[in-house]
Protein backbone atom coordinates (compact mmCIF):
# COMPACT_ATOMS: atom_id res chain seq x y z
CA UNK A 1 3.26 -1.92 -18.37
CA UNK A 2 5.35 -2.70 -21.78
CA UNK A 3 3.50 0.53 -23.22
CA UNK A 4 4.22 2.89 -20.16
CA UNK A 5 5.73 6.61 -21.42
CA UNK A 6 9.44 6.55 -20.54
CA UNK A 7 10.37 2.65 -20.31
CA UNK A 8 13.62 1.57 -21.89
CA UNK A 9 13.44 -0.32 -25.11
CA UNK A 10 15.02 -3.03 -23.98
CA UNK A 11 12.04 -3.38 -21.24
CA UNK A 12 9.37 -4.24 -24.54
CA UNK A 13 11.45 -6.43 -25.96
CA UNK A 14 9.98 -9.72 -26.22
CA UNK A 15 12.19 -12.54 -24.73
CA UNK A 16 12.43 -16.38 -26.09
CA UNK A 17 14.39 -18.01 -23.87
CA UNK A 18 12.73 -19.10 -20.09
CA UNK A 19 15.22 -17.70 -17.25
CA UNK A 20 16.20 -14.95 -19.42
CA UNK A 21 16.68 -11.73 -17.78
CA UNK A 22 16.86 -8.41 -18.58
CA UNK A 23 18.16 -5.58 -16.27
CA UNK A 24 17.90 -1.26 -16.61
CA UNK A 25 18.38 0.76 -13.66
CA UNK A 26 17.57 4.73 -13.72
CA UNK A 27 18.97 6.43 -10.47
CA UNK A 28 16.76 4.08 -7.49
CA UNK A 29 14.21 3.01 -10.22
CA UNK A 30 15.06 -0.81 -10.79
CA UNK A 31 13.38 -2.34 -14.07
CA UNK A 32 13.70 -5.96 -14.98
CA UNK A 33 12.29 -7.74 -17.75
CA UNK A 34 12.17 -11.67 -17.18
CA UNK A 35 10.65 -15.00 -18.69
CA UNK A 36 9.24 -17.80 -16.62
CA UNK A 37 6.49 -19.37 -17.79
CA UNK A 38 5.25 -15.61 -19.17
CA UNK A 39 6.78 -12.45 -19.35
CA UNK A 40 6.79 -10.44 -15.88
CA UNK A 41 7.97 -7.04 -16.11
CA UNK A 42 8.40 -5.23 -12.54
CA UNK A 43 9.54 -1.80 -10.87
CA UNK A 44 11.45 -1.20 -7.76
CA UNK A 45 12.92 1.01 -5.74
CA UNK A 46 14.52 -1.19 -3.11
CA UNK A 47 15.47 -4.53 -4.54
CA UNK A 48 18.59 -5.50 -6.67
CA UNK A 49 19.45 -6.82 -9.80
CA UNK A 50 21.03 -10.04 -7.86
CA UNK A 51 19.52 -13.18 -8.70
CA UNK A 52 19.13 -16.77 -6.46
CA UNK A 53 19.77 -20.15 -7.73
CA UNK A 54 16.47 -22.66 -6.33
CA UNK A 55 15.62 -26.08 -6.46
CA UNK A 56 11.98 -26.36 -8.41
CA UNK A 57 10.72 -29.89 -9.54
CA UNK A 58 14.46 -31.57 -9.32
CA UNK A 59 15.91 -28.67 -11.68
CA UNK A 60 17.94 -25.53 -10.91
CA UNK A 61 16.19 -22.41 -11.60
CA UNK A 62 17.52 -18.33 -11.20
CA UNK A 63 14.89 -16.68 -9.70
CA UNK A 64 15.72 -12.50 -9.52
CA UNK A 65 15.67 -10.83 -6.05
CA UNK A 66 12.73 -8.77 -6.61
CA UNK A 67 10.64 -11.45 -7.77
CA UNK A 68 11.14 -13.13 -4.69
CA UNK A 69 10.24 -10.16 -2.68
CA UNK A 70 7.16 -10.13 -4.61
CA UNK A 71 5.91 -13.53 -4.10
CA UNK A 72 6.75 -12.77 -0.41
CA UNK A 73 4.79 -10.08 -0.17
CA UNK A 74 1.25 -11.42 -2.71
CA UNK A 75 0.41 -14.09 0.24
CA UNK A 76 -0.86 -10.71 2.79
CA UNK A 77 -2.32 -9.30 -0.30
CA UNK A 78 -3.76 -12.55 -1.22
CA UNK A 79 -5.43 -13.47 2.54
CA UNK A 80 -6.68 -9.75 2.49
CA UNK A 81 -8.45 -10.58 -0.93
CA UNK A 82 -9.63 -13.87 0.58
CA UNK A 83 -11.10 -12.41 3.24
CA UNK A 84 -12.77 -10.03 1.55
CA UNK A 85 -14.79 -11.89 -0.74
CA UNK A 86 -16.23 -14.21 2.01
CA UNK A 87 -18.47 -11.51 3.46
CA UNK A 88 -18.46 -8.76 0.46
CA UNK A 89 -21.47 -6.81 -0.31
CA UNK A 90 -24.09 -8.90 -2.84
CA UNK A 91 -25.56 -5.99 -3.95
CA UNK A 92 -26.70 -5.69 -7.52
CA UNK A 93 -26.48 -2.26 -9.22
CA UNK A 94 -25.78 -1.02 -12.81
CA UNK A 95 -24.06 1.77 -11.04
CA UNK A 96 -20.56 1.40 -11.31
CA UNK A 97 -19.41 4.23 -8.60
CA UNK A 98 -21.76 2.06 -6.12
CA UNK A 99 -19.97 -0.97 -6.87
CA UNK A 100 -16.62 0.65 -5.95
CA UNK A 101 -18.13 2.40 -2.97
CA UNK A 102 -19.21 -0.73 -1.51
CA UNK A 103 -15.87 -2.74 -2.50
CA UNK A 104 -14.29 0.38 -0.44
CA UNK A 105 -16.59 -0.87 2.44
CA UNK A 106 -15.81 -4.16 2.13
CA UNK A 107 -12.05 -2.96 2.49
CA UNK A 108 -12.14 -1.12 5.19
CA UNK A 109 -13.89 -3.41 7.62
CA UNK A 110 -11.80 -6.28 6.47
CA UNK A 111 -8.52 -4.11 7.29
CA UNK A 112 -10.73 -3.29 10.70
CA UNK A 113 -11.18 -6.79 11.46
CA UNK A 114 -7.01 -7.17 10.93
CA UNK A 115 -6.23 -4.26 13.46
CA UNK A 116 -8.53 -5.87 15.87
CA UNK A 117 -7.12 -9.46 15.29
CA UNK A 118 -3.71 -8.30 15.71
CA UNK A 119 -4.47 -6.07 19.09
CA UNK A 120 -2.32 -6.99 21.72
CA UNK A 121 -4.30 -5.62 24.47
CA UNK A 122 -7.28 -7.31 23.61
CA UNK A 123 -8.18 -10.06 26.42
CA UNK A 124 -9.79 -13.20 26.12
CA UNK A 125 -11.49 -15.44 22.92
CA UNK A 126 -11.39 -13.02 19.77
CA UNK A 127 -14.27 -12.69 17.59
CA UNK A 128 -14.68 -14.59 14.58
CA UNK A 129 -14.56 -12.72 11.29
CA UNK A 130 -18.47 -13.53 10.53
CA UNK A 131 -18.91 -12.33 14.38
CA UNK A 132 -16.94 -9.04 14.24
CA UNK A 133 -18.70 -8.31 11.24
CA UNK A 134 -22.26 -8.86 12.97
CA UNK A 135 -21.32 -6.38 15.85
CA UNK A 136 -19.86 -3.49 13.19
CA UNK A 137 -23.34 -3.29 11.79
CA UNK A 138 -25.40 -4.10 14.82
CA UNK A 139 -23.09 -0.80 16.01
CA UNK A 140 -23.79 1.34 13.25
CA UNK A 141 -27.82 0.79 12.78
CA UNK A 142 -27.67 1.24 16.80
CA UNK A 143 -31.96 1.55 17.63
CA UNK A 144 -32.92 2.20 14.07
CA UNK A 145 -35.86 0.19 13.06
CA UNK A 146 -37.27 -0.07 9.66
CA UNK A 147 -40.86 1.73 9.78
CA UNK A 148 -42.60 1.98 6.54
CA UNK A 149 -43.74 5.41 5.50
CA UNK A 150 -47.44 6.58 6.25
CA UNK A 151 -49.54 7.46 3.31
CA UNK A 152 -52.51 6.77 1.78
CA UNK A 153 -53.63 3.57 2.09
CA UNK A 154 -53.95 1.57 -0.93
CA UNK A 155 -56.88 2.30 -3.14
CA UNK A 156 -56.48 -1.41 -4.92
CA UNK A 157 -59.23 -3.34 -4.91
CA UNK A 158 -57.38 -6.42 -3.91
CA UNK A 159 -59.76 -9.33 -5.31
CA UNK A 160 -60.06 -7.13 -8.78
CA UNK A 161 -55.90 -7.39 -8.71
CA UNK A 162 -55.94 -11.31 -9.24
CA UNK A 163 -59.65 -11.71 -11.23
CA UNK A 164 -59.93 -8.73 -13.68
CA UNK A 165 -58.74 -8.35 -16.93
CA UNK A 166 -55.08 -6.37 -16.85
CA UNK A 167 -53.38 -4.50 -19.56
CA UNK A 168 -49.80 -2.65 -19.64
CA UNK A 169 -50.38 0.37 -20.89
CA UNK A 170 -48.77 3.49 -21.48
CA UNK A 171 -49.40 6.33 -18.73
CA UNK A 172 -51.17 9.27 -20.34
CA UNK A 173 -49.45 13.12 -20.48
CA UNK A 174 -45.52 11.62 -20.67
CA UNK A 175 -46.10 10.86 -16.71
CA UNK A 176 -43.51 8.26 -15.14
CA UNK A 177 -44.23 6.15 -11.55
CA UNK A 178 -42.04 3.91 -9.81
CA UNK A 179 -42.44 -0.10 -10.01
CA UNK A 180 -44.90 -1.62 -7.94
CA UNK A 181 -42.72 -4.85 -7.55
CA UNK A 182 -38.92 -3.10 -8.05
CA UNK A 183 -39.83 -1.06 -5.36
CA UNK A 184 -41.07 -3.19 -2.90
CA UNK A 185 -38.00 -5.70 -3.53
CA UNK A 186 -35.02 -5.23 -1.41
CA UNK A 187 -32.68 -6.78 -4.24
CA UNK A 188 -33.65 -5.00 -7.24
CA UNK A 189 -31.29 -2.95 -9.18
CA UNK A 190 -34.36 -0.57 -10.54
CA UNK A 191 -35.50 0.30 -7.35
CA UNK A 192 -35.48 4.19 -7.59
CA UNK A 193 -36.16 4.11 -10.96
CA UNK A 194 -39.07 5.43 -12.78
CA UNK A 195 -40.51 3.99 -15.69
CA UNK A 196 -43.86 5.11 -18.56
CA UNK A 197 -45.61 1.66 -18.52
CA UNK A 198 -48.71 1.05 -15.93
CA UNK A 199 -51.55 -1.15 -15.46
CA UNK A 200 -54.61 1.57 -15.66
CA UNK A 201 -57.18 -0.81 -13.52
CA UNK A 202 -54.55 -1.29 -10.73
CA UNK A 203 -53.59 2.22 -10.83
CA UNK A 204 -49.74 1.20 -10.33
CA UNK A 205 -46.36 1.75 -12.22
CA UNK A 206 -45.05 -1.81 -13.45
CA UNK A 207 -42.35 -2.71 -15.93
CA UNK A 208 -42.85 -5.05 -19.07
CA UNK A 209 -42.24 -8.52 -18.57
CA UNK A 210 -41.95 -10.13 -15.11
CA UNK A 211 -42.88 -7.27 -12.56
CA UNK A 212 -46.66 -7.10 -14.19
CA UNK A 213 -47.00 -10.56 -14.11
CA UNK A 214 -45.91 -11.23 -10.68
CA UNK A 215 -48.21 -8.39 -9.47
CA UNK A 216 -51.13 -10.26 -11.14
CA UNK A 217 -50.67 -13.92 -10.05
């Protein structure tokens, strides 16, 4: 905030002494620039400058108006964070616009499951969080039932997968497959992703490392 385009110089100056305060006001834009145990520097454009005197460990301390108003407000924000993480989405991506799209989920039913709490005309035992949550996706897949593709079945010989000799190689004409194992695993962050390495007896895409030894053992 200290480097924000338009702030008053005296809102970046650095202050030494705790319970210090600094004051600019700009038509309804309040700015104050105060020490407690760091510096907090905050905008408003509905508290005062005023400042009240509280009791904190057996000493006297000024707190400013708008700080309190703050502190008021962080424990909703706080809960709503709290309740957030409990159930959020696990799921690993490299992806960074999934990871927002998912915290967006997240959001939104915990701000569903607050309406709902908070519904006057809503008789009898509410739902638990965890139990709200189970009946917003039992909603939303309604019938839907996981069915596996049909294709070609496999053409593996499945005794020659554990007993014959394997090597990762690279597959011929620049050609790219899938994972064998990422794409059978529900938690993989590769999962769509295609990759140059096989193993030519199998007939399968695998990547270095882990995913062609766990297909062979």
């Amino acid at each position: 905030m200290a480097n924000r385009r338009g702030l008053p110089p005296d809102m970046k100056t650095k202050i030494k002494q705790k319970g210090d305060l600094i004051v600019c006001r700009k038509d309804q834009l309040l700015a104050i620039n105060w020490l407690d145990r760091k510096q907090v520097r905050l905008l408003s454009t509905h508290a005062n400058a005023a400042t009240t005197e509280i009791v904190k460990r057996n000493h006297t301390q000024r707190l400013p108006n708008i700080v309190s108003e703050y502190n008021h407000g962080m424990g909703g924000v706080d809960l709503s964070d709290q309740m957030t993480d409990n159930y959020a989405a696990e799921k690993r991506t490299l992806k960074c616009w999934k990871k927002v799209v998912f915290h967006l989920i997240d959001r939104t039913t915990t701000n569903a499951y607050i309406i709902y709490k908070n519904n006057p005309n809503i008789q009898g035992k509410r739902l638990t969080h965890h139990q709200f949550l189970i009946q917003l996706v039992e909603g939303l897949i309604g019938g839907y039932t996981d069915r596996k593709r049909a294709g070609r079945p496999s053409v593996v010989d499945q005794a020659a997968r554990f007993t014959e000799r394997h090597f990762l190689e690279t597959i011929p004409d620049k050609k790219r497959k899938k994972c064998e194992v990422c794409a059978e695993s529900r938690d993989c962050g590769f999962k769509g992703s295609r990759i140059s390495t096989w193993c030519r007896i199998c007939g399968v895409g695998l990547c270095k490392g882990e995913c062609f030894l766990a297909y062979h053992t």
